[in-house]
Protein backbone atom coordinates (compact mmCIF):
# COMPACT_ATOMS: atom_id res chain seq x y z
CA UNK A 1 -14.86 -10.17 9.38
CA UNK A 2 -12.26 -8.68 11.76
CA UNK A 3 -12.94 -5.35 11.49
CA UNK A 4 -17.03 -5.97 11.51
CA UNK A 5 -18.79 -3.15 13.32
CA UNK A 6 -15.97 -0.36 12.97
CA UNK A 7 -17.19 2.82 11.22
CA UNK A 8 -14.15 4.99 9.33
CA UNK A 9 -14.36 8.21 8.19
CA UNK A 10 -11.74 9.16 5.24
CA UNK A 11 -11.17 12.19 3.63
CA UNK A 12 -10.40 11.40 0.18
CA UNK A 13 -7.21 11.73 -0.85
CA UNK A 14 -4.22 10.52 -2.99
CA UNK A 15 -2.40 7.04 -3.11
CA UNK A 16 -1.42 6.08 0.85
CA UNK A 17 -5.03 7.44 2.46
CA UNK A 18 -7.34 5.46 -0.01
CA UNK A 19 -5.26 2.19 0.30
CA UNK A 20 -5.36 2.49 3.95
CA UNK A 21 -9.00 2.82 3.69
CA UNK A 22 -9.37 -0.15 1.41
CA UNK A 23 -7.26 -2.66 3.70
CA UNK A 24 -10.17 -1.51 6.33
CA UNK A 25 -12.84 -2.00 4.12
CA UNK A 26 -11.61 -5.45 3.25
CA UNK A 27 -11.33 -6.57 6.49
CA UNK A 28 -14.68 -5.55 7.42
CA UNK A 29 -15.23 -1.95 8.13
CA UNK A 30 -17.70 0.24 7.13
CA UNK A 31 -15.57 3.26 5.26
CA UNK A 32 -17.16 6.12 4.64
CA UNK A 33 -14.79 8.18 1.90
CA UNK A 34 -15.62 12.07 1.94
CA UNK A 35 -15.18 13.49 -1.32
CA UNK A 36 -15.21 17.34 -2.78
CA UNK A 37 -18.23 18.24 -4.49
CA UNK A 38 -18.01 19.46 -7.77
CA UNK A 39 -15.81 16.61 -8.64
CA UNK A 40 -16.62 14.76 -12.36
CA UNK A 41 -14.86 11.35 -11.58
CA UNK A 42 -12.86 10.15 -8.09
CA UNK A 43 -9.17 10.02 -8.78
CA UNK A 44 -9.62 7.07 -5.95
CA UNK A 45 -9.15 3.93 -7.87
CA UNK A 46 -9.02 1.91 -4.32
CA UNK A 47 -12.55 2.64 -2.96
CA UNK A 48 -13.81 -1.04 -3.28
CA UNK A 49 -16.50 -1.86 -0.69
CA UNK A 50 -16.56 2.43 0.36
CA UNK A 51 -19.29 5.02 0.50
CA UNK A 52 -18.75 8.46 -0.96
CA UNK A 53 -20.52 11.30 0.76
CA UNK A 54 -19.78 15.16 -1.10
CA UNK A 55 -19.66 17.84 1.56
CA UNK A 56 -18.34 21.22 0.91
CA UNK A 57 -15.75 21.63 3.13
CA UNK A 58 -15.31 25.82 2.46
CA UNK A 59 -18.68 26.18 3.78
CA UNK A 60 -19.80 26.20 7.54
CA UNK A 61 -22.39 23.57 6.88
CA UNK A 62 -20.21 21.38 5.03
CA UNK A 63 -17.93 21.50 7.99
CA UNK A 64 -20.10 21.10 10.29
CA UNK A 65 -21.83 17.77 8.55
CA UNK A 66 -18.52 16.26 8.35
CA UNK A 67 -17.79 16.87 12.61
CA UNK A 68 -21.36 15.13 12.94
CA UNK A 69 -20.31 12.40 11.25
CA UNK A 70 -16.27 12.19 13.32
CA UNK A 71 -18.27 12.32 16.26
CA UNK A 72 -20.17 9.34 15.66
CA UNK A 73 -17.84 7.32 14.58
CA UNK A 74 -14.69 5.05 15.45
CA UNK A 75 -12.13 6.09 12.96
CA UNK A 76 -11.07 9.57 11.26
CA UNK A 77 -8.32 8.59 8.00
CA UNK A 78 -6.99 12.99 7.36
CA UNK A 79 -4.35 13.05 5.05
CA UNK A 80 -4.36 17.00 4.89
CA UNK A 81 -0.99 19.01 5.41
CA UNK A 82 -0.72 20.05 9.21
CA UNK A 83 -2.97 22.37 10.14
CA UNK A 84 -5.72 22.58 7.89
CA UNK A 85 -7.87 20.28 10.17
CA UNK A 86 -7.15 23.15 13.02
CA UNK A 87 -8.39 25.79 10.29
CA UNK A 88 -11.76 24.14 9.89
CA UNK A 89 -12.30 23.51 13.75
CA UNK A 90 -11.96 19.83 13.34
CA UNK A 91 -8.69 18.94 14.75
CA UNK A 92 -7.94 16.52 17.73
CA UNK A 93 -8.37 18.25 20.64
CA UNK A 94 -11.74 19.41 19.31
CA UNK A 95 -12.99 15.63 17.81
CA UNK A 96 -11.45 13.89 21.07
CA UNK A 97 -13.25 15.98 23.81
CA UNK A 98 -16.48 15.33 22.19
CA UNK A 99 -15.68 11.74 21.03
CA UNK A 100 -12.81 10.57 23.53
CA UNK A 101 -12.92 7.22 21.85
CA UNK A 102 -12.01 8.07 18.20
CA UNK A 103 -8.97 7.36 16.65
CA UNK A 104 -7.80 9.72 14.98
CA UNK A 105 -5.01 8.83 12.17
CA UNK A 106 -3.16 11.77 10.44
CA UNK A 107 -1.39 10.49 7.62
CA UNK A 108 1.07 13.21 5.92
CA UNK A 109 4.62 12.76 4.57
CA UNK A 110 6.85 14.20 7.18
CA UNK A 111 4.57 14.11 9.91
CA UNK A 112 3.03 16.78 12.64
CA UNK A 113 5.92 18.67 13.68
CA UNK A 114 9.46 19.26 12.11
CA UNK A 115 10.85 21.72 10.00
CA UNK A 116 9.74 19.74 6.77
CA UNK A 117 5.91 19.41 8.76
CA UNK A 118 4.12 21.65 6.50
CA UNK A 119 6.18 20.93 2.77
CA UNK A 120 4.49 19.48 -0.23
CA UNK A 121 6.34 16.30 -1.33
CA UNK A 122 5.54 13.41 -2.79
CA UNK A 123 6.85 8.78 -2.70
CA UNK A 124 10.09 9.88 -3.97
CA UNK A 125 10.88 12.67 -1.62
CA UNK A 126 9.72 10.84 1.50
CA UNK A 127 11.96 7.97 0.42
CA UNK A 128 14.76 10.43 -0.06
CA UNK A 129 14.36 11.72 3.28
CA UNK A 130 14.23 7.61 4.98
CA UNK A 131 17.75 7.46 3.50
CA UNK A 132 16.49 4.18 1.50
CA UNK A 133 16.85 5.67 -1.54
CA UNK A 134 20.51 5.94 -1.41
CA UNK A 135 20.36 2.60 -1.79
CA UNK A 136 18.21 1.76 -4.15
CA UNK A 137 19.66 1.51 -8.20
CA UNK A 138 22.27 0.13 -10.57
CA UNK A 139 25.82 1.22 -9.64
CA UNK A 140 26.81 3.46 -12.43
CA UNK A 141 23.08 4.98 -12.17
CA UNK A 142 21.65 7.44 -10.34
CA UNK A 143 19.15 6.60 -7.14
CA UNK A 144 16.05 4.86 -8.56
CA UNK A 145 12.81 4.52 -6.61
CA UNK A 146 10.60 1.21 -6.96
CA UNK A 147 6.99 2.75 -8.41
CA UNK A 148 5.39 4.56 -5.81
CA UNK A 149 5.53 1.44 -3.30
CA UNK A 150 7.76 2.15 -0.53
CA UNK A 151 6.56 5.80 0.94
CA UNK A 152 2.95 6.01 -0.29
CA UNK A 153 1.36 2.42 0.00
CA UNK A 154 4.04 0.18 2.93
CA UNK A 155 5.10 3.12 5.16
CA UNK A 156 2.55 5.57 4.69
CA UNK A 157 -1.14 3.75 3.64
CA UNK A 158 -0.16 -0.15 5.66
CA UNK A 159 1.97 1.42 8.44
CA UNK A 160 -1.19 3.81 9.08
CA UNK A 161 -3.88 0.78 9.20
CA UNK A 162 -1.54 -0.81 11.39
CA UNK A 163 -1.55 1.99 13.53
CA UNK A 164 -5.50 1.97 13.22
CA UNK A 165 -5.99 -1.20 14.18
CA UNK A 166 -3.48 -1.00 17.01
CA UNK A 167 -5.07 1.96 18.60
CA UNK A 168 -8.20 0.02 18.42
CA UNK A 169 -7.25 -2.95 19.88
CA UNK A 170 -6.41 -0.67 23.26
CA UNK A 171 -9.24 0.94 23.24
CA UNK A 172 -10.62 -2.37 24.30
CA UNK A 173 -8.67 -2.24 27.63
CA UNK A 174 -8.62 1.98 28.37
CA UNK A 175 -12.01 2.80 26.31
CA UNK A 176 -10.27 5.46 25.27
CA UNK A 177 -9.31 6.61 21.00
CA UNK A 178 -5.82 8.84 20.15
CA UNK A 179 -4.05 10.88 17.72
CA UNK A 180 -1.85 8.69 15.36
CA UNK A 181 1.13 10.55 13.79
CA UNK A 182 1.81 8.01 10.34
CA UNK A 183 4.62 9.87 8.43
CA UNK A 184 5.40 8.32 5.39
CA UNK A 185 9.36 9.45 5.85
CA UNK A 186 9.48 7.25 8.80
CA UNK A 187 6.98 4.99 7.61
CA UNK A 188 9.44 3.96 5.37
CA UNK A 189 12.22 3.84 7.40
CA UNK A 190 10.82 1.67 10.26
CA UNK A 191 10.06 -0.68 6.78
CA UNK A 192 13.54 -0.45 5.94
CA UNK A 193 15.16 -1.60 9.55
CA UNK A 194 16.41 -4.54 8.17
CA UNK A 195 19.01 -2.57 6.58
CA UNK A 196 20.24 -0.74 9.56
CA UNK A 197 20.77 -3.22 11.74
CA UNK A 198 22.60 -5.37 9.43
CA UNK A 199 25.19 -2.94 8.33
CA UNK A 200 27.46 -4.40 10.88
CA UNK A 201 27.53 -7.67 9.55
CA UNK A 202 28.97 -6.22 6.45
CA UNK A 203 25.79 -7.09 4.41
CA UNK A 204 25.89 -3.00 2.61
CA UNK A 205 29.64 -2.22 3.01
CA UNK A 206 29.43 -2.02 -1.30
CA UNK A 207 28.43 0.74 -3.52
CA UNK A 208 24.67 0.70 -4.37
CA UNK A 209 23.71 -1.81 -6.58
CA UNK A 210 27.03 -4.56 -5.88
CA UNK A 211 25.78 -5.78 -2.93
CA UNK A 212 24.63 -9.41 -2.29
CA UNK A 213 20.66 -7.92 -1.71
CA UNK A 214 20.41 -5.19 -4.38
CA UNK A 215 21.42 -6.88 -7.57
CA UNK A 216 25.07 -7.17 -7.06
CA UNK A 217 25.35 -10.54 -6.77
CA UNK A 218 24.51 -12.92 -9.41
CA UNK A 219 22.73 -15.62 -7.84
CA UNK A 220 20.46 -12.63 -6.87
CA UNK A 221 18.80 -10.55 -9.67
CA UNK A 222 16.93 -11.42 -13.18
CA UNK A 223 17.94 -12.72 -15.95
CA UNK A 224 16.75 -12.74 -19.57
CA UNK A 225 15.27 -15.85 -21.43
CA UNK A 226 15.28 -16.63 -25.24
CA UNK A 227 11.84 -15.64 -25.64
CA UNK A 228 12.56 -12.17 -24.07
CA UNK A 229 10.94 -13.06 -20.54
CA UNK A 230 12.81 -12.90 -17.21
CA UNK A 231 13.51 -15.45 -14.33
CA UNK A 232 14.00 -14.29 -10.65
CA UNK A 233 16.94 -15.87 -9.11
CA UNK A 234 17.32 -15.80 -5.29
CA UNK A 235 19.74 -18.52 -4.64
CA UNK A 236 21.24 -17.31 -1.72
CA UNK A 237 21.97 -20.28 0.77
CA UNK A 238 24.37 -22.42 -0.48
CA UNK A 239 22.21 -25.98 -0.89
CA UNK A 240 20.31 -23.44 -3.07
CA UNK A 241 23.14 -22.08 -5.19
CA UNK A 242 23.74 -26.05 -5.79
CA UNK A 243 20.40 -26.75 -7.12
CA UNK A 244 20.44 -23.58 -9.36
CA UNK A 245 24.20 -24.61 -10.99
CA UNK A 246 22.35 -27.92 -11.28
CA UNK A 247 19.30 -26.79 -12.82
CA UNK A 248 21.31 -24.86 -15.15
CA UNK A 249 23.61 -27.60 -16.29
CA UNK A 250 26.91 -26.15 -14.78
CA UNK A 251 29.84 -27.50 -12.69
CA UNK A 252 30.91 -25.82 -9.78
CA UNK A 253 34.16 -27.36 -9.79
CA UNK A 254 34.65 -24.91 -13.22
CA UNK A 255 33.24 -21.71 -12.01
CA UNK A 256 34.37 -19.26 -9.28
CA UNK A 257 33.14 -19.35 -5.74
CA UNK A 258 29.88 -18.07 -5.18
CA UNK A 259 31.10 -15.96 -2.86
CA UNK A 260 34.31 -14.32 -4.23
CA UNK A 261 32.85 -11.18 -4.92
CA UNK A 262 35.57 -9.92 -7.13
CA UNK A 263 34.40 -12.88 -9.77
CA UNK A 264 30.99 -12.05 -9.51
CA UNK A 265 31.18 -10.44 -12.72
CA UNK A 266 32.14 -13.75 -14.45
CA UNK A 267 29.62 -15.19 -12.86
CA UNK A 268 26.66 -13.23 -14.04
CA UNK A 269 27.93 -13.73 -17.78
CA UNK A 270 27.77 -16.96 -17.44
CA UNK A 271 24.45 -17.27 -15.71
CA UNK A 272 23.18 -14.67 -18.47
CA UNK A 273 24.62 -16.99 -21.37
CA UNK A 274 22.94 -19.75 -19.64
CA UNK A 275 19.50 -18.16 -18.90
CA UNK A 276 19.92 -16.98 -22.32
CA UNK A 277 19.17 -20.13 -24.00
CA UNK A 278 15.90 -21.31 -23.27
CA UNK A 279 12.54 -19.94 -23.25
CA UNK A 280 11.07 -18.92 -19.81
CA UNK A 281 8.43 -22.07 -20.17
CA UNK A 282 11.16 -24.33 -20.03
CA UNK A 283 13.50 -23.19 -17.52
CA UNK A 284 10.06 -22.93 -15.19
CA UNK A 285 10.16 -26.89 -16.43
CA UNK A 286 13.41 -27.11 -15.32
CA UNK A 287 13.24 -25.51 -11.86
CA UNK A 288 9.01 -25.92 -10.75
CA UNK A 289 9.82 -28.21 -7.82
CA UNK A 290 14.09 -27.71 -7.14
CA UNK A 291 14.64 -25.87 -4.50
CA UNK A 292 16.61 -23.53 -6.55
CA UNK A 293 14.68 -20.41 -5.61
CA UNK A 294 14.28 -19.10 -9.39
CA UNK A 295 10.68 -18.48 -10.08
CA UNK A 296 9.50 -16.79 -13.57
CA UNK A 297 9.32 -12.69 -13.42
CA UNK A 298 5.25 -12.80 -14.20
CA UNK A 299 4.15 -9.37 -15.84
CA UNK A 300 0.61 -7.76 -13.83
CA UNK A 301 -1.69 -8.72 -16.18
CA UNK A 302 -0.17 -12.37 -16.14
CA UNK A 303 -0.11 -12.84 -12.58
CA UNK A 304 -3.47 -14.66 -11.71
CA UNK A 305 -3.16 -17.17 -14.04
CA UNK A 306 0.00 -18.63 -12.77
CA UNK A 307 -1.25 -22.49 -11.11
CA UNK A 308 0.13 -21.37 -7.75
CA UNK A 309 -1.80 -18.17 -7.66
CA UNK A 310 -4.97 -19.66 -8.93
CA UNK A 311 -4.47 -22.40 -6.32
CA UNK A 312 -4.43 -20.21 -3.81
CA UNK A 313 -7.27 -18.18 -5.79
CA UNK A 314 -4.54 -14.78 -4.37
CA UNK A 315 -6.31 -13.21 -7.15
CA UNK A 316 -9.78 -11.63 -7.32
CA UNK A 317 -12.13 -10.50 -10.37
CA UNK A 318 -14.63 -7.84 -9.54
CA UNK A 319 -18.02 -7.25 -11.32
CA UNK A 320 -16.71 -4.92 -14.14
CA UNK A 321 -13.98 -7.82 -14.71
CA UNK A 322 -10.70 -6.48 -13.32
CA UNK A 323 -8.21 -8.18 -11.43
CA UNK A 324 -7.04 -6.97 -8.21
CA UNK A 325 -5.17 -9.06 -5.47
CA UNK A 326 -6.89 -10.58 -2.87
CA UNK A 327 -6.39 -8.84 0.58
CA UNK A 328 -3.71 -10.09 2.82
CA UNK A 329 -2.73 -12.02 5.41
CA UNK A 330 -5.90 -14.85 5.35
CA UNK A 331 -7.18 -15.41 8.45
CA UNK A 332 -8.52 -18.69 9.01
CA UNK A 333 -11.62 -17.77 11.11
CA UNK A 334 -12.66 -13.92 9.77
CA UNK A 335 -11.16 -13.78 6.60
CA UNK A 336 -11.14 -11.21 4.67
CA UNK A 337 -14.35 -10.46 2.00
CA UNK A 338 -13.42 -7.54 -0.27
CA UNK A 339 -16.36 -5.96 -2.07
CA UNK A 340 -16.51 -7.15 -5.51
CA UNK A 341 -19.10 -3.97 -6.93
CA UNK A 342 -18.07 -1.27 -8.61
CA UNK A 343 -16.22 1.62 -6.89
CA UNK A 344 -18.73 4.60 -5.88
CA UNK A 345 -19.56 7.38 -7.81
CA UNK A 346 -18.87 10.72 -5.52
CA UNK A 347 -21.56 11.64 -3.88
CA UNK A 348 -23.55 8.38 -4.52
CA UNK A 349 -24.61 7.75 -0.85
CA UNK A 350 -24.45 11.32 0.57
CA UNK A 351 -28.34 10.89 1.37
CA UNK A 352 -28.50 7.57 2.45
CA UNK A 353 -25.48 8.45 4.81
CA UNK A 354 -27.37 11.68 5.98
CA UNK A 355 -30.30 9.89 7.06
CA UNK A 356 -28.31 6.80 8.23
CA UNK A 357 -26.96 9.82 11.07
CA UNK A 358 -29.29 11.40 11.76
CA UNK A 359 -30.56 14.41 9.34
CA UNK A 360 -34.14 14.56 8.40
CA UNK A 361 -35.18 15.26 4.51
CA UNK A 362 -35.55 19.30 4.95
CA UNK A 363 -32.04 19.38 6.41
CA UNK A 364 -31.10 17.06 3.84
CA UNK A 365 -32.58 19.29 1.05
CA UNK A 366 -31.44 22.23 3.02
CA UNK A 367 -27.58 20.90 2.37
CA UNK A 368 -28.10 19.91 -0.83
CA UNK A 369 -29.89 23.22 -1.92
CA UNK A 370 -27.38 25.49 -0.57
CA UNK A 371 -24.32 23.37 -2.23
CA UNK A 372 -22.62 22.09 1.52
CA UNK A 373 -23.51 18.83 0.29
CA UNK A 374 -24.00 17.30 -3.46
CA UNK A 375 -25.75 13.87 -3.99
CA UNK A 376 -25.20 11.89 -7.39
CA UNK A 377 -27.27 8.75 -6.75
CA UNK A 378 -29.30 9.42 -10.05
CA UNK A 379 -26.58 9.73 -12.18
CA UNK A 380 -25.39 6.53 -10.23
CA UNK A 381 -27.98 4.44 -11.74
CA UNK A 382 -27.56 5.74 -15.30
């Protein structure tokens, strides 16, 4: 795999941090995941092919187990508020002079410095900050963010593995790791670019929400079916906008222009009244093969079984029997191989990760015994 031979260290953590350790894991890399002791159950539902050590950060031996293991590895994922890695001795300048080639990614909402540096916040707030979600909603509604997706898991948890995998790529050529700064505030914003730079062309100049992107137009949005299911329409281009008027059965010699916004409004009733009257099976009859761009809305638990996504096997089942997609992009000659086992209990390979750098059994015992460390491997195999 592409990432074969890489050793990560991440501190466990929320949302963005464990998905950034995942997409390394998938790709090949040996993640270690750090958790608290004293914890009954991981709130880390994205620790497929990981191993969870417990250390006890609040003691000295805790601390210093976890430095042993920075210092001997290739990657550090911290997704602490700023600071707290300087209050335990195990910030960057003290991890890169003993380990100049680590990489060390610090993955917080509003980054290192700034006035905002140290604030708790959370998706929506870091989203609020990128300016996207002034954008994002139904016009007479107030700003609505998408799930969780934007902040936590494409600017904050990908933009950060990015980063990763960037910083290791020139540590080939200067042998050398580096600090990485992934805020999710800008994290999101450097997603969103698309929407800067094509203000000018007049592609946002509407309210939010009646804009040709953002569900103002209605040859771009959902509609409902008879059997209460939705279809996707996309049917931007105009040799697309034909084939969905054709698919639908209407003249455009009797309609409005597509693009004379002020009758889009006419336009979505009658696309609604059309939609309206078949089931979603048939219109995906209708339009499977047209290039109309209107695909069926498919609800989570529905999407593997769709024929294109079983084709394409995007889907995977692990051993307990839940779906999960299959890590992307596929790479023809190191694909991808996620872990199909269970997730880790915490503290299921503390020992086997102790010995694997380095401490003998007494020191082992000695960590366990005075509570810097906490090992759960037999109630793993319960």
């Amino acid at each position: 795999m592409a990432l074969a031979g890489v050793r990560v260290i991440e501190l466990a953590g929320l949302a963005p941090a464990p998905f950034c350790g995942m997409v390394l894991a998938d790709f090949g890399a040996r993640v270690i995941r750090v958790d608290r002791t004293k914890v009954a159950m991981a709130m880390d539902k994205q620790a497929r092919g990981k191993q969870s050590v417990a250390l006890n950060l609040k003691k000295p031996q805790g601390v210093a187990v976890l430095k042993r293991l920075c210092l001997q590895s290739d990657v550090l994922i911290e997704p602490f508020r700023t600071g707290v890695m300087e209050k335990l001795g195990l910030g960057p300048d003290e991890l890169l002079q003993e380990n100049p080639r680590l990489v060390y990614a610090r993955l917080t909402g509003f980054g290192q410095c700034g006035s905002y540096a140290t604030s708790a916040g959370h998706d929506i707030n870091f989203l609020a900050m990128s300016g996207l979600l002034s954008m994002l909603g139904r016009p007479a509604d107030d700003p609505q963010p998408p799930l969780n997706l934007l902040a936590d898991f494409a600017g904050g948890g990908l933009m950060c593995a990015l980063g990763i995998t960037l910083a290791l790529l020139e540590r080939h050529a200067s042998g050398r790791g580096q600090v990485i700064d992934a805020s999710m505030v800008e994290g999101a914003a450097y997603m969103g670019s698309f929407v800067w730079k094509s203000r000018a062309i007049g592609l946002w100049n509407r309210p939010r929400g009646q804009n040709m992107l953002d569900g103002g137009a209605p040859y771009y949005g959902t509609y409902l079916t008879a059997d209460g299911k939705h279809m996707a329409v996309g049917a931007v281009e105009p040799q697309f906008y034909d084939q969905l008027l054709q698919g639908l059965g209407l003249d455009a010699a009797t309609l409005p222009a597509q693009m004379s916004v002020s009758d889009w409004p006419e336009l979505r009733r009658v696309f609604t009244q059309a939609f309206g009257s078949r089931t979603q099976a048939e219109w995906c009859r209708v339009f499977d093969g047209m290039d109309a761009c209107v695909t069926p809305v498919l609800p989570l638990d529905q999407a593997h079984l769709h024929p294109h996504n079983r084709d394409r096997g995007s889907f995977v089942r692990d051993s307990q029997g839940e779906v999960s997609p299959r890590p992307a992009p596929a790479l023809s000659r190191t694909p991808a191989a996620p872990s199909l086992s269970r997730d880790p209990f915490v503290g299921e390979h503390t020992r086997a990760v102790l010995e694997e750098f380095g401490y003998g059994p007494d020191e082992i015992q000695q960590l366990l015994g005075s509570g810097a460390a906490e090992c759960n491997q037999v109630s793993a195999h319960l």
